[in-house]
PDB file of N, CA and C in Angstrom:
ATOM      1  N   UNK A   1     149.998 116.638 120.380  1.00  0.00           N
ATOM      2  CA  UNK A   1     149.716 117.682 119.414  1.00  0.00           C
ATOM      3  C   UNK A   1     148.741 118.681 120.046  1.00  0.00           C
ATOM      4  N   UNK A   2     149.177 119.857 119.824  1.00  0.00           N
ATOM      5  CA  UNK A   2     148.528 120.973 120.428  1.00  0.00           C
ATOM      6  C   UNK A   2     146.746 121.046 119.684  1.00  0.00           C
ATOM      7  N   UNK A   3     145.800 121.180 120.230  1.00  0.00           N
ATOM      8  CA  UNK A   3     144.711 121.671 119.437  1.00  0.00           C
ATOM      9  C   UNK A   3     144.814 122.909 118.749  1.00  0.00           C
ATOM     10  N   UNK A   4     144.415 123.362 117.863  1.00  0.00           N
ATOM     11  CA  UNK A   4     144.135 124.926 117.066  1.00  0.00           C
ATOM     12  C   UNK A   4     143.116 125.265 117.703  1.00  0.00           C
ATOM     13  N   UNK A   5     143.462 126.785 117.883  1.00  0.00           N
ATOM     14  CA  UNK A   5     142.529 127.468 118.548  1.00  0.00           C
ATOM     15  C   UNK A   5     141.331 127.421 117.717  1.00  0.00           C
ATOM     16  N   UNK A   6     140.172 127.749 118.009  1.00  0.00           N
ATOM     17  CA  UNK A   6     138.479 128.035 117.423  1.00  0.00           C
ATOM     18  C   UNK A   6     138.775 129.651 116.481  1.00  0.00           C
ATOM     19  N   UNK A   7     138.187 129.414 115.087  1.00  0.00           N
ATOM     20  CA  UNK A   7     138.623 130.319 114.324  1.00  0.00           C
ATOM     21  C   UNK A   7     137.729 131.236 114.673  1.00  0.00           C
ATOM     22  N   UNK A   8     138.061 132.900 114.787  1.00  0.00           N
ATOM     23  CA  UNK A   8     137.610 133.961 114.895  1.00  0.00           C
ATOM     24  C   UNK A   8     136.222 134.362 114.201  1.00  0.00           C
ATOM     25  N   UNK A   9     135.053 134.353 115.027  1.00  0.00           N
ATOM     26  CA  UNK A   9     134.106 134.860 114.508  1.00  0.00           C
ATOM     27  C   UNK A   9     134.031 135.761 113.677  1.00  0.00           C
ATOM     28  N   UNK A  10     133.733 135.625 112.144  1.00  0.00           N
ATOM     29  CA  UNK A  10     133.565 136.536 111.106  1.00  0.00           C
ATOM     30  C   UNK A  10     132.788 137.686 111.576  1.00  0.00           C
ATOM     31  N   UNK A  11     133.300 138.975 110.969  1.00  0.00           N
ATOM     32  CA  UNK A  11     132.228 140.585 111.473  1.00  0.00           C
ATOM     33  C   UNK A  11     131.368 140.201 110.595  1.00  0.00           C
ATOM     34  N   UNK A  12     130.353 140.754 110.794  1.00  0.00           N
ATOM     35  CA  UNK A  12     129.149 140.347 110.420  1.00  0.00           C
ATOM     36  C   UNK A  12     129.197 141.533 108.884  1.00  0.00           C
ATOM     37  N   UNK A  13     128.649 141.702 107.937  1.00  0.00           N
ATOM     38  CA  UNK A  13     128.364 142.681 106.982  1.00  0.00           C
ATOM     39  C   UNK A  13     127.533 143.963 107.586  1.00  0.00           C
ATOM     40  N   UNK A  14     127.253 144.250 108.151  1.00  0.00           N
ATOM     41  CA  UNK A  14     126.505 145.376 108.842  1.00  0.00           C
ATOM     42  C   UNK A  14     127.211 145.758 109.643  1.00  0.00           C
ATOM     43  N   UNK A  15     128.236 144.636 110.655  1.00  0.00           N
ATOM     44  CA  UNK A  15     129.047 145.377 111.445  1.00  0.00           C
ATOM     45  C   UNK A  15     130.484 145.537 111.017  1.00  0.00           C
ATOM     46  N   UNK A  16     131.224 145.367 109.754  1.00  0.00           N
ATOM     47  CA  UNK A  16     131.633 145.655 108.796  1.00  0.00           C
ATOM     48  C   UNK A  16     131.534 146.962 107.984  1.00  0.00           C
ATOM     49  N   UNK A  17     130.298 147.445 107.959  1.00  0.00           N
ATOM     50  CA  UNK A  17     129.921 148.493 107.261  1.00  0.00           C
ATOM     51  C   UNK A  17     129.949 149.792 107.962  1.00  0.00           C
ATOM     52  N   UNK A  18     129.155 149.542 109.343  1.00  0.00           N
ATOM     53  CA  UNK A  18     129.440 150.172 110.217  1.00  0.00           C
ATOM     54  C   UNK A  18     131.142 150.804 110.889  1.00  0.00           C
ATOM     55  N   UNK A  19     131.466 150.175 110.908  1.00  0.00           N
ATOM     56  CA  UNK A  19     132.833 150.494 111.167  1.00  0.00           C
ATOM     57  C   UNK A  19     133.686 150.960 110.282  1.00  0.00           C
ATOM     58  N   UNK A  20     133.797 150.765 108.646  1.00  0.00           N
ATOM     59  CA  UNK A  20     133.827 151.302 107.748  1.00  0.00           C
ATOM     60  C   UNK A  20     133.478 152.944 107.593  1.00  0.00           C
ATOM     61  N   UNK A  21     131.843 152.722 107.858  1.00  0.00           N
ATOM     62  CA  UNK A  21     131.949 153.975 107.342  1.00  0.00           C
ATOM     63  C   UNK A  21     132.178 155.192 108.662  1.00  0.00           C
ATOM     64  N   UNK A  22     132.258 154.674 109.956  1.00  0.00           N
ATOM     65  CA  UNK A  22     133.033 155.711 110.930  1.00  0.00           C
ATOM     66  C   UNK A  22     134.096 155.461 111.104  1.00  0.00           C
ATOM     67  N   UNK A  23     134.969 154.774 110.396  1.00  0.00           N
ATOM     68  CA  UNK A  23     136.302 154.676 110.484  1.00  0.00           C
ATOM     69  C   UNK A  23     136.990 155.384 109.497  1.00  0.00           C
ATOM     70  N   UNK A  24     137.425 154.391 108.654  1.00  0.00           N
ATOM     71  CA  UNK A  24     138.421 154.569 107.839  1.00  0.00           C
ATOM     72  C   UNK A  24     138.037 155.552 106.659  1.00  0.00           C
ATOM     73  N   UNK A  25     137.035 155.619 106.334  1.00  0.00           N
ATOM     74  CA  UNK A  25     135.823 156.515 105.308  1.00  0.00           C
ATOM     75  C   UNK A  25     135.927 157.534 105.903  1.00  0.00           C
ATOM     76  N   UNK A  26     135.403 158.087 107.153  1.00  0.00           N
ATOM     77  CA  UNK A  26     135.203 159.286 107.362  1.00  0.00           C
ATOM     78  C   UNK A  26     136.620 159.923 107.501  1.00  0.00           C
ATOM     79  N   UNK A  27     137.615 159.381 107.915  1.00  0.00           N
ATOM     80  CA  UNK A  27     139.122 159.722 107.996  1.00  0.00           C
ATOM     81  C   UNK A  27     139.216 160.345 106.714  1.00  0.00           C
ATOM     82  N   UNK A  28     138.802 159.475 105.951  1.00  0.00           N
ATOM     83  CA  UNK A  28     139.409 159.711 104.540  1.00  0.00           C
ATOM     84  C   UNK A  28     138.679 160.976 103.891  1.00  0.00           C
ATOM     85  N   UNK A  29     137.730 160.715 104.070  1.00  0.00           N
ATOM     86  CA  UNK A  29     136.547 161.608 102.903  1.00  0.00           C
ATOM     87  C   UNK A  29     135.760 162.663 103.779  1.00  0.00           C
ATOM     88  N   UNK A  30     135.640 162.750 104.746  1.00  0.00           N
ATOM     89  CA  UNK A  30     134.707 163.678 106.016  1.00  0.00           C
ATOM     90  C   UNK A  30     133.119 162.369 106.102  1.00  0.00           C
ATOM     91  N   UNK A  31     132.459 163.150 106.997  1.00  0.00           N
ATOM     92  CA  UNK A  31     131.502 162.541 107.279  1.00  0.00           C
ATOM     93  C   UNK A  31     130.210 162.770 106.127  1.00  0.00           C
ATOM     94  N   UNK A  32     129.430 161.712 106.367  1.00  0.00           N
ATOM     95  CA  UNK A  32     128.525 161.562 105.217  1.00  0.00           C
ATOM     96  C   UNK A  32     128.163 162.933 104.439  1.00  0.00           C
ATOM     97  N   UNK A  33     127.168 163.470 105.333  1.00  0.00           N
ATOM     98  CA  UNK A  33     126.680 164.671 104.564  1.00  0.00           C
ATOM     99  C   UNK A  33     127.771 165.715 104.263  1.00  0.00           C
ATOM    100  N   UNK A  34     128.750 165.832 104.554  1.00  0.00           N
ATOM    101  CA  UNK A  34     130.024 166.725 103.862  1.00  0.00           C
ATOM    102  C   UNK A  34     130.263 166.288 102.625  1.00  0.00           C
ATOM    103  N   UNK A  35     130.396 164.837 102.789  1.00  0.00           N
ATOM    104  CA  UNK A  35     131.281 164.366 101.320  1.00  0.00           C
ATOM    105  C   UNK A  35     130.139 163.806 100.486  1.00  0.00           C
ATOM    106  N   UNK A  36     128.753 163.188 100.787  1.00  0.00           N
ATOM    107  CA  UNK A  36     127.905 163.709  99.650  1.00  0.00           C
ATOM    108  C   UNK A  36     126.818 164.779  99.050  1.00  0.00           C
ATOM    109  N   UNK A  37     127.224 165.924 100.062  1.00  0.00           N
ATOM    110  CA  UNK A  37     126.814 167.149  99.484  1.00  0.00           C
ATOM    111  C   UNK A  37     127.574 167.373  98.528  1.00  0.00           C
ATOM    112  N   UNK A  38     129.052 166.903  98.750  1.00  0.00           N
ATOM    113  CA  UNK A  38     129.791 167.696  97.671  1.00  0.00           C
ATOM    114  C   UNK A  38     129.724 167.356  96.318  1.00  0.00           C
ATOM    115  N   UNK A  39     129.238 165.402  96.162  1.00  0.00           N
ATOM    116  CA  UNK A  39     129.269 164.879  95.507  1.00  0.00           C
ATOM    117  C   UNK A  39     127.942 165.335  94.326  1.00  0.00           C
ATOM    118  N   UNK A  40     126.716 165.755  95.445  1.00  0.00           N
ATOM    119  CA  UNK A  40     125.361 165.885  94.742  1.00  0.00           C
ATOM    120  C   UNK A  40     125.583 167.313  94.321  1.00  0.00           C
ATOM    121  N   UNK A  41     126.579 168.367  94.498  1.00  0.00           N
ATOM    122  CA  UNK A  41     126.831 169.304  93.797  1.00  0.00           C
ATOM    123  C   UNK A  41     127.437 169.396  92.691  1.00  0.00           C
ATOM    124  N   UNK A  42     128.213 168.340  92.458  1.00  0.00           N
ATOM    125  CA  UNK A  42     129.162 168.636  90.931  1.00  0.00           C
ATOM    126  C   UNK A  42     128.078 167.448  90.327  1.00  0.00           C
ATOM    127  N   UNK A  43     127.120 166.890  90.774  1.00  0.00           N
ATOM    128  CA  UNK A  43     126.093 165.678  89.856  1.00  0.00           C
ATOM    129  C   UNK A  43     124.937 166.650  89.661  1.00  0.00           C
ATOM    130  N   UNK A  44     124.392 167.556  90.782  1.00  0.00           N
ATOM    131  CA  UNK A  44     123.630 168.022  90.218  1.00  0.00           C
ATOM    132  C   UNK A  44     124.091 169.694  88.498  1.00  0.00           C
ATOM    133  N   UNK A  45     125.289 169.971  89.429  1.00  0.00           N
ATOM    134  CA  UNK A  45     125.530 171.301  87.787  1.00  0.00           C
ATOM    135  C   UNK A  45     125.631 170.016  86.387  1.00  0.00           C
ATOM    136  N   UNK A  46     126.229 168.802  86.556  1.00  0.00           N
ATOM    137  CA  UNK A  46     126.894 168.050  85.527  1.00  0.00           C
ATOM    138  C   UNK A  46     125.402 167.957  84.643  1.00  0.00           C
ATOM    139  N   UNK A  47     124.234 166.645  85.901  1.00  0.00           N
ATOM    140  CA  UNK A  47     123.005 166.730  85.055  1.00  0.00           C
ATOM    141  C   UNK A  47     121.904 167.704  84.961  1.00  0.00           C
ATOM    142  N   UNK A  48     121.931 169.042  85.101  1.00  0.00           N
ATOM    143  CA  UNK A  48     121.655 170.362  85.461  1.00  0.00           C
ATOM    144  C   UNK A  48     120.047 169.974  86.037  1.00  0.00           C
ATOM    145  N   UNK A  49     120.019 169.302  86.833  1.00  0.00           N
ATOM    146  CA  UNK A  49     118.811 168.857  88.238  1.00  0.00           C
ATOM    147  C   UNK A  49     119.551 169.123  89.284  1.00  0.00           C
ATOM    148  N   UNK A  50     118.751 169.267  90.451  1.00  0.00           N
ATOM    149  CA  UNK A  50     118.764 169.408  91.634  1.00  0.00           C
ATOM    150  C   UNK A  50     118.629 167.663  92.209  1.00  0.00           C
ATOM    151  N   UNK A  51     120.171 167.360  92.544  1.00  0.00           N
ATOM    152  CA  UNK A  51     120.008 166.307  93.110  1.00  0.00           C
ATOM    153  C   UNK A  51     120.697 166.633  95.020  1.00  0.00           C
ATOM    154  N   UNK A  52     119.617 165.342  95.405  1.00  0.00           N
ATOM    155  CA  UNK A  52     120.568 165.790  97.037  1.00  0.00           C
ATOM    156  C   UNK A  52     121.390 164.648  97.597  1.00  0.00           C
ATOM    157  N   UNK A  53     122.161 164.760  98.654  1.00  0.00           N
ATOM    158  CA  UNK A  53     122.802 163.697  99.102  1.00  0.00           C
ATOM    159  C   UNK A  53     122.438 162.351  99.124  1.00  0.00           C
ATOM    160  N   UNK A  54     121.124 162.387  99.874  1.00  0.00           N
ATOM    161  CA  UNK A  54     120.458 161.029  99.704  1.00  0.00           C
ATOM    162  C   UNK A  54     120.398 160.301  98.566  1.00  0.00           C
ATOM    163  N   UNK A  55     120.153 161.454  97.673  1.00  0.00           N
ATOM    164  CA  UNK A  55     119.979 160.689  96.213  1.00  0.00           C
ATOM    165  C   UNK A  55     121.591 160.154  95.654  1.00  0.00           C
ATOM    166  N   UNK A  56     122.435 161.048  96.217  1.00  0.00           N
ATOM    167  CA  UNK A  56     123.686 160.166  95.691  1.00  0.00           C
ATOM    168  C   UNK A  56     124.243 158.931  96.409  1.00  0.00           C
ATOM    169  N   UNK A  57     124.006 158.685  97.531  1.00  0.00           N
ATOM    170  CA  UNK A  57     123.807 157.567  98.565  1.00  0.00           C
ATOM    171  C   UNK A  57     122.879 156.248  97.834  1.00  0.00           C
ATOM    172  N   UNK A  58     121.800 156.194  97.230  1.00  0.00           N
ATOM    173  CA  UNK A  58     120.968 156.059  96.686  1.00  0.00           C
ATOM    174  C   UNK A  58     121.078 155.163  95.908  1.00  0.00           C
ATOM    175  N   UNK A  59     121.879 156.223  94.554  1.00  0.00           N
ATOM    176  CA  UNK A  59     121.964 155.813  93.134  1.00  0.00           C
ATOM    177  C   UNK A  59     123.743 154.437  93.412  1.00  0.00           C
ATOM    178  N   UNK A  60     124.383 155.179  94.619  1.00  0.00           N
ATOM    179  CA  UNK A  60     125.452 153.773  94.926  1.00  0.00           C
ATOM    180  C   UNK A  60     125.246 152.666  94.820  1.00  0.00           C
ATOM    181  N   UNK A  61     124.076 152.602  95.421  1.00  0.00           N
ATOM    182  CA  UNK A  61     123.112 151.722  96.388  1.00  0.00           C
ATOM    183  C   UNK A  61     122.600 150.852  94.868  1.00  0.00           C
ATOM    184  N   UNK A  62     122.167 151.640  93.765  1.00  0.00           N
ATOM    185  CA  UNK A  62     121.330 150.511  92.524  1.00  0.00           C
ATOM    186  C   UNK A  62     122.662 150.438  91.635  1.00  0.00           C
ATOM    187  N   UNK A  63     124.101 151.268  92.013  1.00  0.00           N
ATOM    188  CA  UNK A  63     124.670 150.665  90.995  1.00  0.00           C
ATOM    189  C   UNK A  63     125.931 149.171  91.875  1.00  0.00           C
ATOM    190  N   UNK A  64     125.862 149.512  92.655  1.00  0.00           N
ATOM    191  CA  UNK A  64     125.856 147.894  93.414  1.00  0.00           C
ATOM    192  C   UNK A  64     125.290 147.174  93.387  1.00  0.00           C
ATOM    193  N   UNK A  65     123.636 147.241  93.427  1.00  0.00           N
ATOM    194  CA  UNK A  65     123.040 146.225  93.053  1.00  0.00           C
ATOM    195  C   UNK A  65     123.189 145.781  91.244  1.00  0.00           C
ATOM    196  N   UNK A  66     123.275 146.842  90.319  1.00  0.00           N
ATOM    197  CA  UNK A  66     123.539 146.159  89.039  1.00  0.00           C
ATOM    198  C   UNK A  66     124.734 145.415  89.154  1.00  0.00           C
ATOM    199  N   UNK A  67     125.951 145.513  89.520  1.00  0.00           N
ATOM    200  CA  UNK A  67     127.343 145.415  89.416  1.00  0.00           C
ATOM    201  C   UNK A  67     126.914 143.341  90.395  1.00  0.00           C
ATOM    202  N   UNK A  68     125.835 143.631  91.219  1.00  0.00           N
ATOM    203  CA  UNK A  68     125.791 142.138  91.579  1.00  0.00           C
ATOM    204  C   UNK A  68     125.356 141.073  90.861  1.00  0.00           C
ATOM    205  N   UNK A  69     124.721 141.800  89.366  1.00  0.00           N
ATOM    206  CA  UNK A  69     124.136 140.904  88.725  1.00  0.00           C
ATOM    207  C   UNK A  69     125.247 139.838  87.840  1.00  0.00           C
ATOM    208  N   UNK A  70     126.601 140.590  87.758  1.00  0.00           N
ATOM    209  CA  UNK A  70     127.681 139.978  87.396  1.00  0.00           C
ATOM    210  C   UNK A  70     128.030 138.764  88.470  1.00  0.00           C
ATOM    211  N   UNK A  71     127.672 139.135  89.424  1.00  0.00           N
ATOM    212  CA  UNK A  71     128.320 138.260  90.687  1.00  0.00           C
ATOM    213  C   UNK A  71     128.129 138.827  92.228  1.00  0.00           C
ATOM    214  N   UNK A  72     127.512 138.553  92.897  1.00  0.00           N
ATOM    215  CA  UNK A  72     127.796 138.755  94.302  1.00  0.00           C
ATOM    216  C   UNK A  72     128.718 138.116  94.806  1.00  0.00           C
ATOM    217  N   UNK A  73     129.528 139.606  95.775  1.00  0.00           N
ATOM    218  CA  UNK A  73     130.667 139.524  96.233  1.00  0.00           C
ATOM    219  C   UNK A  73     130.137 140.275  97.649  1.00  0.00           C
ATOM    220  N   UNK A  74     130.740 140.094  98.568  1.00  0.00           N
ATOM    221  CA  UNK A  74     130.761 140.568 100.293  1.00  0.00           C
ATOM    222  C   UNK A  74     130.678 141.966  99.880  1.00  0.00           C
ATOM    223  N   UNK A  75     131.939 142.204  99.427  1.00  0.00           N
ATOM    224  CA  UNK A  75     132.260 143.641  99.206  1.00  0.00           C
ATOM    225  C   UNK A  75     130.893 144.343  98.814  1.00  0.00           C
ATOM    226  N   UNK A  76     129.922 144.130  97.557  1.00  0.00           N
ATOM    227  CA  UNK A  76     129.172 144.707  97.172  1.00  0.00           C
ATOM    228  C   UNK A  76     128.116 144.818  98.466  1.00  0.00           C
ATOM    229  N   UNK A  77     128.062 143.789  99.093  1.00  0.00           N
ATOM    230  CA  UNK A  77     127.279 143.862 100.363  1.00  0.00           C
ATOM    231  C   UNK A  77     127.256 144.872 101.556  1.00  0.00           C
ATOM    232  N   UNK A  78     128.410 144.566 101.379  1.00  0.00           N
ATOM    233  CA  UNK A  78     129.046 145.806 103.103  1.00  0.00           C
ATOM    234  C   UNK A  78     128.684 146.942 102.224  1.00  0.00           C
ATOM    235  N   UNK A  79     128.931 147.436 100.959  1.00  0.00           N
ATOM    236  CA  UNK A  79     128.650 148.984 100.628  1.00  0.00           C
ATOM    237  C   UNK A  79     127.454 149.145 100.590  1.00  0.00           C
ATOM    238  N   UNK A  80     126.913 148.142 100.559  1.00  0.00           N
ATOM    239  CA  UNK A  80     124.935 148.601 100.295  1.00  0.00           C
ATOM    240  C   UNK A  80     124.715 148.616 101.506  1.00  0.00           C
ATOM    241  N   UNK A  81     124.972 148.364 102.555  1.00  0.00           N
ATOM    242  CA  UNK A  81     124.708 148.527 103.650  1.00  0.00           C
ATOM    243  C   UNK A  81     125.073 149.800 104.016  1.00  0.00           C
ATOM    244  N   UNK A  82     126.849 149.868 103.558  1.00  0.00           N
ATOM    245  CA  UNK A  82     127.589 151.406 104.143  1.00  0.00           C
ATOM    246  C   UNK A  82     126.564 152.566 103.420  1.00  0.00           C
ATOM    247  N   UNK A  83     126.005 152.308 102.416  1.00  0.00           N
ATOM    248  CA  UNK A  83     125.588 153.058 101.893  1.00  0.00           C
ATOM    249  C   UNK A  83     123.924 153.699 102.685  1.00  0.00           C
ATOM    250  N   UNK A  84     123.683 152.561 102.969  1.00  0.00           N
ATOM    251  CA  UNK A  84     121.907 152.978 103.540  1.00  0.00           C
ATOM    252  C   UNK A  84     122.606 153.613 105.289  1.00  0.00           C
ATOM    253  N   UNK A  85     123.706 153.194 105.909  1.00  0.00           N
ATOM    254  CA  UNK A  85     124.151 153.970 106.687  1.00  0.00           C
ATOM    255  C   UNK A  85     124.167 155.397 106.517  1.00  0.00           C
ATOM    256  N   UNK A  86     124.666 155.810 105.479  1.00  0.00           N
ATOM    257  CA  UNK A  86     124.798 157.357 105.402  1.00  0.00           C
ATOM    258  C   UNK A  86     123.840 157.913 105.320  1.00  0.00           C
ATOM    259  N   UNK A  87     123.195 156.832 104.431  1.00  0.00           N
ATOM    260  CA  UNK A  87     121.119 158.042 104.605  1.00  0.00           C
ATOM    261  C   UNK A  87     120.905 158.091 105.728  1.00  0.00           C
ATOM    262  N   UNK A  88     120.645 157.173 106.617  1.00  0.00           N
ATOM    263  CA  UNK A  88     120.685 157.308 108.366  1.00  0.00           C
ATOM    264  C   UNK A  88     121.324 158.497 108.765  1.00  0.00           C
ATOM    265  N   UNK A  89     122.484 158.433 108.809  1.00  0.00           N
ATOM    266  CA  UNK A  89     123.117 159.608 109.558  1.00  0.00           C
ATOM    267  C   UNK A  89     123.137 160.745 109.270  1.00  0.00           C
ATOM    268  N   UNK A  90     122.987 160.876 107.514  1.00  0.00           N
ATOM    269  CA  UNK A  90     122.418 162.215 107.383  1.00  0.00           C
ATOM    270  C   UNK A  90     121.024 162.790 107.152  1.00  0.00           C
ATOM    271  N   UNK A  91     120.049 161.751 108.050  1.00  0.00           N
ATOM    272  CA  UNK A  91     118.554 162.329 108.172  1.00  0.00           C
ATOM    273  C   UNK A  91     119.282 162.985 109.372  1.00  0.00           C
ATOM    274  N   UNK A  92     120.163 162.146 110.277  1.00  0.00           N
ATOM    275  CA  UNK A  92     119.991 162.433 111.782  1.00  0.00           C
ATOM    276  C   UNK A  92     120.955 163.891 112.008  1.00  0.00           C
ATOM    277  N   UNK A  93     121.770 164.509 111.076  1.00  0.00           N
ATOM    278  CA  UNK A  93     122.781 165.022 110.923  1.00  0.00           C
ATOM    279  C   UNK A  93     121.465 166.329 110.622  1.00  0.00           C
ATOM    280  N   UNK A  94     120.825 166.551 109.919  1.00  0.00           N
ATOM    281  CA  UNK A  94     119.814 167.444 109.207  1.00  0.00           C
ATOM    282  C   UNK A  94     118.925 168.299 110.375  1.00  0.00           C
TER     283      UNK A  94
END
């Protein structure tokens, strides 16, 4: 009987997130500060404040953490991460 190979080291949640959000995310949506400028523009006319990207990066960020109080799931993980990614890149983007 043949042995089974050694199962594939799981990506880690950070390096998960990472790749996420320069992958398949930015394909999709543009890069951070494009697609949440755009976002903190129709949030800021909606709640008539001046909100900025970061802050919509941010507010992801605590409604993942509420949404974990139902249950932690990976998923909610990798986005809180993807999410503190984009503040990164768009200090560095600025």
């Amino acid at each position: 009987m043949k042995p089974k190979p050694p199962a594939p080291i799981a990506e880690t949640i950070l390096a998960e997130a990472e790749r996420i959000v320069n992958g398949p995310r930015r394909v999709e949506y543009g890069g951070c500060l494009e697609s949440f400028q755009r976002i903190a523009t129709m949030w800021s006319a909606y709640f008539g404040i001046d909100i900025s990207p970061e802050d919509v990066a941010m507010a992801q960020v605590m409604l993942k953490v509420c949404r974990a109080k139902q249950g932690m799931h990976r998923d909610s993980l990798v986005d809180i991460a993807g999410y503190a990614r984009c503040v990164e890149i768009m200090s560095e983007e600025r």
